[in-house]
C-alpha atoms as a PDB file:
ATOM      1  CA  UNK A   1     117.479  85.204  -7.009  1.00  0.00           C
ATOM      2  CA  UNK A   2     116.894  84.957  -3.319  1.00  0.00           C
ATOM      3  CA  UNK A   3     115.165  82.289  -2.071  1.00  0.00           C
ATOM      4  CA  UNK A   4     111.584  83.150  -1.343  1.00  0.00           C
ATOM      5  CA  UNK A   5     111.355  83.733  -5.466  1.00  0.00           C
ATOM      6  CA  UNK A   6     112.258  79.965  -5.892  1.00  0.00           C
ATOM      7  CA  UNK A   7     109.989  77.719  -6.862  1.00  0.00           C
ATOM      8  CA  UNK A   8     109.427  76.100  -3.436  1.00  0.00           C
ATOM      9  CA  UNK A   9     110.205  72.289  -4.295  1.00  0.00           C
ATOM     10  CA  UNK A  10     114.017  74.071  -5.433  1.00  0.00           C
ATOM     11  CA  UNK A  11     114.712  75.696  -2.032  1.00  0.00           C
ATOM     12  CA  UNK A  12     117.403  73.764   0.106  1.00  0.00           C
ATOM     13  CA  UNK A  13     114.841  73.414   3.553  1.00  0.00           C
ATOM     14  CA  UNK A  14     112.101  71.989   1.219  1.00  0.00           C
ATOM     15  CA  UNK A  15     114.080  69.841  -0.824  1.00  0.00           C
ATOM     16  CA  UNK A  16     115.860  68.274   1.964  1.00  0.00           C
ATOM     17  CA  UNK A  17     111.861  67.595   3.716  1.00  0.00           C
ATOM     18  CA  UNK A  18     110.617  66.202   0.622  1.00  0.00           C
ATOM     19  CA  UNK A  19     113.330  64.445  -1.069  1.00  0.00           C
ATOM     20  CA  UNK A  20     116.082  63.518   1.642  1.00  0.00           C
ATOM     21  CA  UNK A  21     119.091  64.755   2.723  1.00  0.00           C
ATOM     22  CA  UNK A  22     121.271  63.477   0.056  1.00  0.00           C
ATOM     23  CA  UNK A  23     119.936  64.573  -2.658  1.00  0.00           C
ATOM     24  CA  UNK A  24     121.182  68.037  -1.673  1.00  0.00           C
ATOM     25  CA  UNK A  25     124.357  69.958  -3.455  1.00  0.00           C
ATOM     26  CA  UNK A  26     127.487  70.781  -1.207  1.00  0.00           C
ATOM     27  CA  UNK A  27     125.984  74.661  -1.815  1.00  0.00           C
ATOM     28  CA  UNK A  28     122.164  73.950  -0.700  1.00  0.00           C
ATOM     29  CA  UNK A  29     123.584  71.966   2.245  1.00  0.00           C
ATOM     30  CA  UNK A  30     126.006  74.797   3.086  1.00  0.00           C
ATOM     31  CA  UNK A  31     122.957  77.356   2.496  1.00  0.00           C
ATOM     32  CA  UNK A  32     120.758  75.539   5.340  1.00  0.00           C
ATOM     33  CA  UNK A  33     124.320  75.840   7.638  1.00  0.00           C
ATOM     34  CA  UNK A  34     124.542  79.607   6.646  1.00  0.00           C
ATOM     35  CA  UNK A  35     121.184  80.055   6.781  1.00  0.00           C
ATOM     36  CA  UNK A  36     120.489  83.419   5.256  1.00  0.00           C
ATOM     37  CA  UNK A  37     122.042  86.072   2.510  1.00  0.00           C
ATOM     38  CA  UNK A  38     122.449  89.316   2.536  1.00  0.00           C
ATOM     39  CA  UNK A  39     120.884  92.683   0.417  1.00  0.00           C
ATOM     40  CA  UNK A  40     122.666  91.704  -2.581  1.00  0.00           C
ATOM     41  CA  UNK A  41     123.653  87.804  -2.546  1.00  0.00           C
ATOM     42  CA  UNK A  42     120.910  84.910  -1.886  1.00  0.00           C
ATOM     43  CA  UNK A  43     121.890  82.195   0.679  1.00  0.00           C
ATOM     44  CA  UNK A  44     122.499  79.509  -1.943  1.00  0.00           C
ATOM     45  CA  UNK A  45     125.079  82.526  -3.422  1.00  0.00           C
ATOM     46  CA  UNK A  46     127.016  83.379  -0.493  1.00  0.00           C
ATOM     47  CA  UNK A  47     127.110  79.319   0.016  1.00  0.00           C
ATOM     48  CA  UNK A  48     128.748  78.827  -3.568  1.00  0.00           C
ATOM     49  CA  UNK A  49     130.696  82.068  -2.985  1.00  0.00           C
ATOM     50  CA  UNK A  50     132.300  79.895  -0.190  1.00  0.00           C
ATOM     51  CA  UNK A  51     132.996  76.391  -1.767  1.00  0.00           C
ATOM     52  CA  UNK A  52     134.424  78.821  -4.436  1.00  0.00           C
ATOM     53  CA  UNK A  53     137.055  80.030  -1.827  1.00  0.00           C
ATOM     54  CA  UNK A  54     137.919  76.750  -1.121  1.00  0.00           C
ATOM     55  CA  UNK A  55     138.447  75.774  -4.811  1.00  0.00           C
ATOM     56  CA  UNK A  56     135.253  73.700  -4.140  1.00  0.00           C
ATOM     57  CA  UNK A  57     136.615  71.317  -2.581  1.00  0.00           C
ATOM     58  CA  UNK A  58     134.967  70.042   0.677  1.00  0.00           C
ATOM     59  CA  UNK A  59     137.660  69.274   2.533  1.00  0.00           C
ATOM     60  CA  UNK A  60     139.560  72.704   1.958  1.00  0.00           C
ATOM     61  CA  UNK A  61     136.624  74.270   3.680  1.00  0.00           C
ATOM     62  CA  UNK A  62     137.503  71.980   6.612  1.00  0.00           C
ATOM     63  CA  UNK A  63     140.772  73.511   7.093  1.00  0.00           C
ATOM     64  CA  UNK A  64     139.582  76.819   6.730  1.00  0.00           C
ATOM     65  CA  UNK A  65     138.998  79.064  10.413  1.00  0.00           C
ATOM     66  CA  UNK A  66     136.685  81.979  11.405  1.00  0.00           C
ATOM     67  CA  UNK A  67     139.599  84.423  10.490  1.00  0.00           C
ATOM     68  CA  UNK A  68     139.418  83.238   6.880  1.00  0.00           C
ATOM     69  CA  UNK A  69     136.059  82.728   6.314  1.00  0.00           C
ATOM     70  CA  UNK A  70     135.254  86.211   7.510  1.00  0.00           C
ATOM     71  CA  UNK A  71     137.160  87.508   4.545  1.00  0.00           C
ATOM     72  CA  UNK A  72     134.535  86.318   2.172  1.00  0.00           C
ATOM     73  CA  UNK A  73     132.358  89.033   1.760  1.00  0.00           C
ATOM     74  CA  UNK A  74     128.734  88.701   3.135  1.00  0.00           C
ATOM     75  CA  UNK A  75     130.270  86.340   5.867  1.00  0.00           C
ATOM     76  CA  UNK A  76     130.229  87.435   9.435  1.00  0.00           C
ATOM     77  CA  UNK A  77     131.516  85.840  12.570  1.00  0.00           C
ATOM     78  CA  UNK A  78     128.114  84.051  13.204  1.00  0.00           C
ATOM     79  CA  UNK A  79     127.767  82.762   9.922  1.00  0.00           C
ATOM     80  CA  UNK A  80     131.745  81.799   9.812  1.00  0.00           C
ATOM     81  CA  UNK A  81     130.987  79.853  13.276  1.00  0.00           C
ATOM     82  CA  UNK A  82     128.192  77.891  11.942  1.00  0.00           C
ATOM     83  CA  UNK A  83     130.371  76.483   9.245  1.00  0.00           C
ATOM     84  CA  UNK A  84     133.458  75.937  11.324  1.00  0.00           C
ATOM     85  CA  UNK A  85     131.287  74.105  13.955  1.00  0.00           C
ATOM     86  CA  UNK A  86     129.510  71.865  11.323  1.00  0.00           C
ATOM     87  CA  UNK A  87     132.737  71.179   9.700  1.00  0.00           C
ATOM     88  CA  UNK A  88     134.334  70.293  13.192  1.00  0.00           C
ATOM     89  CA  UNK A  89     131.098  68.139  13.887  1.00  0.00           C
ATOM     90  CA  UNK A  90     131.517  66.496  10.986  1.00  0.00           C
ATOM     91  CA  UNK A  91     135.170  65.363  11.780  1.00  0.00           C
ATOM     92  CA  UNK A  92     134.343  63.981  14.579  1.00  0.00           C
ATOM     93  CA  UNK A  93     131.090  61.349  13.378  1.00  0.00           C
ATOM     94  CA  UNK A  94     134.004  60.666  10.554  1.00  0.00           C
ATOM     95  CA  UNK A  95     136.280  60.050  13.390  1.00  0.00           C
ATOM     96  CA  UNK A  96     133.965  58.207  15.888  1.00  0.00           C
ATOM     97  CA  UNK A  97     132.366  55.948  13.235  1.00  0.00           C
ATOM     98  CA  UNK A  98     135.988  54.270  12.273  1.00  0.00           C
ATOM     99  CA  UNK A  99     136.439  54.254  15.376  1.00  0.00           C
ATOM    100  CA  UNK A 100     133.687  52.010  15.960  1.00  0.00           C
ATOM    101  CA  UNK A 101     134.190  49.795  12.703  1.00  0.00           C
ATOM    102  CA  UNK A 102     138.109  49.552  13.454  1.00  0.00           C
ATOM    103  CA  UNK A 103     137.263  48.763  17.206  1.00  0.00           C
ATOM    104  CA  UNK A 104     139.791  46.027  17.405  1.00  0.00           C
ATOM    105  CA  UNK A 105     142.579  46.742  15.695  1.00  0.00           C
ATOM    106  CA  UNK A 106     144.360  44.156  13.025  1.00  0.00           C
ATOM    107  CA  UNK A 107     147.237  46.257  11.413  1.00  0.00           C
ATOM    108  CA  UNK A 108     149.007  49.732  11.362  1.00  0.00           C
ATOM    109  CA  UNK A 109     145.979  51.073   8.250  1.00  0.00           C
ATOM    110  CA  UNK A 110     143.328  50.553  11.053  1.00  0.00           C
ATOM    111  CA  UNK A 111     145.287  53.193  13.546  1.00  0.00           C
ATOM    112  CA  UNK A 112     145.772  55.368  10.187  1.00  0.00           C
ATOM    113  CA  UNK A 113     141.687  54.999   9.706  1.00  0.00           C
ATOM    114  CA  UNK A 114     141.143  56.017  13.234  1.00  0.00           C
ATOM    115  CA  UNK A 115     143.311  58.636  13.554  1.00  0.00           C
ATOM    116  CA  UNK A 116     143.682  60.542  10.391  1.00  0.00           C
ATOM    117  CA  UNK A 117     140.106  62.585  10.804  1.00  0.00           C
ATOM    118  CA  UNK A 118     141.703  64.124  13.908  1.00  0.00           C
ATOM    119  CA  UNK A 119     144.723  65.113  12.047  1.00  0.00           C
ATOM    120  CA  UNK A 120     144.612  65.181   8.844  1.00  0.00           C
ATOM    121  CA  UNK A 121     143.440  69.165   8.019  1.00  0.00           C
ATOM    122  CA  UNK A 122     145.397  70.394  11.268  1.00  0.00           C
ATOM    123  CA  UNK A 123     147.885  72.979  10.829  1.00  0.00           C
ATOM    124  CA  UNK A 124     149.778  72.151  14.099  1.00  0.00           C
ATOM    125  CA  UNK A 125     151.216  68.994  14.794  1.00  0.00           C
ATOM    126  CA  UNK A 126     148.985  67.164  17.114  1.00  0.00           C
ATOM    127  CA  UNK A 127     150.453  63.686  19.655  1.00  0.00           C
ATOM    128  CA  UNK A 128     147.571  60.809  20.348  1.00  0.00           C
ATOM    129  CA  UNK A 129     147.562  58.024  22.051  1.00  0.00           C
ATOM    130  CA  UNK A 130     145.063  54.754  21.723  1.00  0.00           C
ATOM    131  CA  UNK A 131     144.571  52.833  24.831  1.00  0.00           C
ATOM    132  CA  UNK A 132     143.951  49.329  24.110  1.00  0.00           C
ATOM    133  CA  UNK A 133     142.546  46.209  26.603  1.00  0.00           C
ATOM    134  CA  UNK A 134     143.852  42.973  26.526  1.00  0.00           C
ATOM    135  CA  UNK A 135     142.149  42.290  23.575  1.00  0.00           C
ATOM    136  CA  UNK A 136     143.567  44.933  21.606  1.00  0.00           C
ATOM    137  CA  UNK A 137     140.536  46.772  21.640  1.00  0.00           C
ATOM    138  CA  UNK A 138     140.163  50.605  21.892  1.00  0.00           C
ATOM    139  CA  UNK A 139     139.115  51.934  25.246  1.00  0.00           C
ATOM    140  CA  UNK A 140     140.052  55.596  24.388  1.00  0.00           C
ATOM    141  CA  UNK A 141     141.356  57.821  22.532  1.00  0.00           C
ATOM    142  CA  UNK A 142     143.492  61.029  24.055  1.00  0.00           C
ATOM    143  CA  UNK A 143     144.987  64.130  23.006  1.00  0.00           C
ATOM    144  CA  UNK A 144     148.420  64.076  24.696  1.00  0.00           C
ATOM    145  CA  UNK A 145     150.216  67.791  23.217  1.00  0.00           C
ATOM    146  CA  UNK A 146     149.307  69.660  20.641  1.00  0.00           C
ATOM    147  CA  UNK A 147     152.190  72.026  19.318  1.00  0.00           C
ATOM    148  CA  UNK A 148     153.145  74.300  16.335  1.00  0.00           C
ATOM    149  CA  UNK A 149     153.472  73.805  12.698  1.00  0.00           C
ATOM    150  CA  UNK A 150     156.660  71.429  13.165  1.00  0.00           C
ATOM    151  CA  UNK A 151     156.907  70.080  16.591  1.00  0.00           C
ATOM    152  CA  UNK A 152     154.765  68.486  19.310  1.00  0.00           C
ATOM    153  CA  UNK A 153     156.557  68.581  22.882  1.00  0.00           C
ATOM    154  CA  UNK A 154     156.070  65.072  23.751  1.00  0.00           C
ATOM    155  CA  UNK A 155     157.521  64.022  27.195  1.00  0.00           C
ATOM    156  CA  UNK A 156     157.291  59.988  28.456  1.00  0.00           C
ATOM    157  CA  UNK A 157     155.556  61.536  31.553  1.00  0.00           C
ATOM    158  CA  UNK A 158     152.831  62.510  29.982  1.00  0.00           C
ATOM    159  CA  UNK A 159     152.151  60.368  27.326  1.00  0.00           C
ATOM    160  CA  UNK A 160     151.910  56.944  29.580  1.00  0.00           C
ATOM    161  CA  UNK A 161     149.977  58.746  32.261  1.00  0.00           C
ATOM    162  CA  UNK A 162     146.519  57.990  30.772  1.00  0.00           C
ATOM    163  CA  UNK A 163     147.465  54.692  29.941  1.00  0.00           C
ATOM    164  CA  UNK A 164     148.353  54.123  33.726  1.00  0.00           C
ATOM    165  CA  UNK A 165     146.042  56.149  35.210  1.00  0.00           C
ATOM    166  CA  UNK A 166     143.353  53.764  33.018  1.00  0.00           C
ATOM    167  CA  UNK A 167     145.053  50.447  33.607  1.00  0.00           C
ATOM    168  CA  UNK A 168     145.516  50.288  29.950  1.00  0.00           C
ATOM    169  CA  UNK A 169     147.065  47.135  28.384  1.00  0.00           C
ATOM    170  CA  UNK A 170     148.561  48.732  25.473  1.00  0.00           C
ATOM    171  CA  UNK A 171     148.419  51.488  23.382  1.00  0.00           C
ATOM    172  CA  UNK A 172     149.606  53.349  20.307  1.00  0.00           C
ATOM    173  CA  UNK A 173     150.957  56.654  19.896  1.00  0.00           C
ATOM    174  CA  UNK A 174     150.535  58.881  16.710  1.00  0.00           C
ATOM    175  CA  UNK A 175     150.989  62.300  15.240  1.00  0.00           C
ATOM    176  CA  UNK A 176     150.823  64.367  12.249  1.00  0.00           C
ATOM    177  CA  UNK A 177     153.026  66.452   9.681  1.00  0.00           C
ATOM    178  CA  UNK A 178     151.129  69.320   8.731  1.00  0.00           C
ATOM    179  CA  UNK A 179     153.698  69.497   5.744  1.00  0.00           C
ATOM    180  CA  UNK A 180     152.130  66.333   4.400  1.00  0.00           C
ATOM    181  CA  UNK A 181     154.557  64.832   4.508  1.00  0.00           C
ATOM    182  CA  UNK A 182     154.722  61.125   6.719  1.00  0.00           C
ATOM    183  CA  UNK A 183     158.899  61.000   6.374  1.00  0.00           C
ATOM    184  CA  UNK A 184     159.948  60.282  10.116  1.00  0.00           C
ATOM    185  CA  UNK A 185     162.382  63.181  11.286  1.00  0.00           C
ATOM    186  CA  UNK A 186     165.315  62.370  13.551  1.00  0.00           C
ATOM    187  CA  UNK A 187     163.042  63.631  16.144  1.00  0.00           C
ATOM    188  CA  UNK A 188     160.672  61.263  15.453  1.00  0.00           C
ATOM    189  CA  UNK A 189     162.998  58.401  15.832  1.00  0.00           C
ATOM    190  CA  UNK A 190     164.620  59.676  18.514  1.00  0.00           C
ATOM    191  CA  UNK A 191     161.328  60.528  20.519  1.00  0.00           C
ATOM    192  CA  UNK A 192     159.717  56.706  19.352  1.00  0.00           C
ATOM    193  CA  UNK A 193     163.206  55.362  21.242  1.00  0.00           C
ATOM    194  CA  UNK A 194     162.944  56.853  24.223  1.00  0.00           C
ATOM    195  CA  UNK A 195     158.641  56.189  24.365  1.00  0.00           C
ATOM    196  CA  UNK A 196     160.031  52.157  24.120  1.00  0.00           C
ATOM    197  CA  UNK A 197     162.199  52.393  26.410  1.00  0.00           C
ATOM    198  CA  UNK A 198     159.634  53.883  29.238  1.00  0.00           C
ATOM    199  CA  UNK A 199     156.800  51.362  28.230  1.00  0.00           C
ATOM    200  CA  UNK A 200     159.365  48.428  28.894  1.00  0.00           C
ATOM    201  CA  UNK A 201     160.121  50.066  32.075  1.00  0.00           C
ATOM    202  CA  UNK A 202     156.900  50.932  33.166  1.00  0.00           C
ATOM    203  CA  UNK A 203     155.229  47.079  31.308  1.00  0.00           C
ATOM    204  CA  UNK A 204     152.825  48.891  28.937  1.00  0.00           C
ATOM    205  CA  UNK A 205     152.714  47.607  25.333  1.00  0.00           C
ATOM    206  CA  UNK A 206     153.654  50.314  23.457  1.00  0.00           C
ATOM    207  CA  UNK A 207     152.716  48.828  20.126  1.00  0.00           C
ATOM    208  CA  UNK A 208     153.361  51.488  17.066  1.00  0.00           C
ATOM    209  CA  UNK A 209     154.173  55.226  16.510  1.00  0.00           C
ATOM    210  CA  UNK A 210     151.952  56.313  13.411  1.00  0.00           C
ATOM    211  CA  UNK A 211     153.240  59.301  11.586  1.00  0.00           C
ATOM    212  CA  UNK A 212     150.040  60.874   9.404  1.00  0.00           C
ATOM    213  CA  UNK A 213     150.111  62.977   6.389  1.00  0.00           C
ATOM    214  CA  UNK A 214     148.233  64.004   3.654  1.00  0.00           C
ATOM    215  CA  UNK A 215     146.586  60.680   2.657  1.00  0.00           C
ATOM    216  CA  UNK A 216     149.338  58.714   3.496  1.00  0.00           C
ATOM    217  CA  UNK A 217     151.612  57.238   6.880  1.00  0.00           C
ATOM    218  CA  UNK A 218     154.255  55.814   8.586  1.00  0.00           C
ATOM    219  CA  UNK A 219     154.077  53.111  10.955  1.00  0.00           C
ATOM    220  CA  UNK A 220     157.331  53.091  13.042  1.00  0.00           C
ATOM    221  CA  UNK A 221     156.989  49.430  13.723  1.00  0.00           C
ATOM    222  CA  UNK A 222     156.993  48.886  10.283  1.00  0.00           C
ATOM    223  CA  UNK A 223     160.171  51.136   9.751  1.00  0.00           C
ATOM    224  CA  UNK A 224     161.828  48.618  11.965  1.00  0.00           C
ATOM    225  CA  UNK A 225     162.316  51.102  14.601  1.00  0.00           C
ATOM    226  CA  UNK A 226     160.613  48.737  17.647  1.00  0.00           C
ATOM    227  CA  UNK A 227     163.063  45.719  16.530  1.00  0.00           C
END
């Protein structure tokens, strides 16, 4: 059925005028993002067609890039950019409103809060930083390397240059493990070591390297690697 032969209280725009935004489906939201069908599939079919590729699951579809999503049939490269850039969009309000709730930080959870938006559907491992005032709250938040599927490069250089360059108190570091899989490497260790060592030198607080995986992380600190 396409949608101009719906009754017109059932199509997505309507519904969404009359009856609010949340009392749309994950398919009539994605239909208003995709905006129309094609000769043979509605708008609110090619939508469930694509939740279907991602085993419904929301956050799958998150992960997914224009590549893939141009493999679903009635899909093209504008319709695939809509829903990468709404999905992308939607990371970041994720990531900017725990941002604001966590704005001073109280334990190693708060960083993972922050931080895990950014990271947590990447596919290549990604190295933060959170610059923090004297009150420990954040002033910024900075990309410092973004790598492949197993490494960052991550050189002192670079990742205190932000926090001097802003006259940052403190800060945190973090990355992920698109594995999943929080474990700290030998890299890891060796790489939080030598990030110490320059903040003593240098008198920045370096305060915790977070590790993030799939719903869970490490916290160096807590690892008793800053002891």
């Amino acid at each position: 059925m396409q949608i101009k032969e719906m009754p017109e209280h059932e199509r997505p725009q309507e519904k969404l005028l009359y009856s609010g935004v949340s009392g749309l489906s994950n398919s009539e939201l994605l239909a208003l993002i995709i905006r129309t069908g094609t000769k043979e599939r509605s708008v609110i079919q090619l939508a469930e067609d694509v939740l279907s590729y991602a085993s419904v699951n929301i956050g799958n579809l998150g992960m997914a890039d224009v590549n893939e999503l141009t493999g679903i049939d009635g899909i093209g490269i504008s319709k695939a950019c809509s829903i990468v850039a709404s999905m992308e969009l939607a990371k970041r309000f994720t990531s900017w409103q725990a941002r604001n709730n966590f704005r001073r930080l109280n334990s190693s959870s708060d960083v993972a809060e922050i931080l895990k938006e950014d990271m947590l559907h990447e596919k290549r491992e990604i190295f933060m930083a959170l610059l923090l005032n004297v009150k420990l709250e954040i002033e910024s938040k900075i990309i410092i390397s973004i790598g492949n599927i197993d490494a960052a490069p991550v050189h002192p250089r670079e990742v205190f240059r932000p926090a001097i360059r802003k006259g940052a108190a403190a800060m945190i570091v973090a990355h992920n493990h698109p594995s999943g899989d929080p474990s700290p490497s030998e890299e890891d260790k060796i790489v939080t070591t030598r990030l110490r060592e320059a903040a003593d030198l240098l008198g920045i607080r370096l305060l915790d390297h977070i590790i993030i995986g799939d719903g869970r992380y490490v916290s160096m600190r807590e690892k008793g690697y800053f002891d």
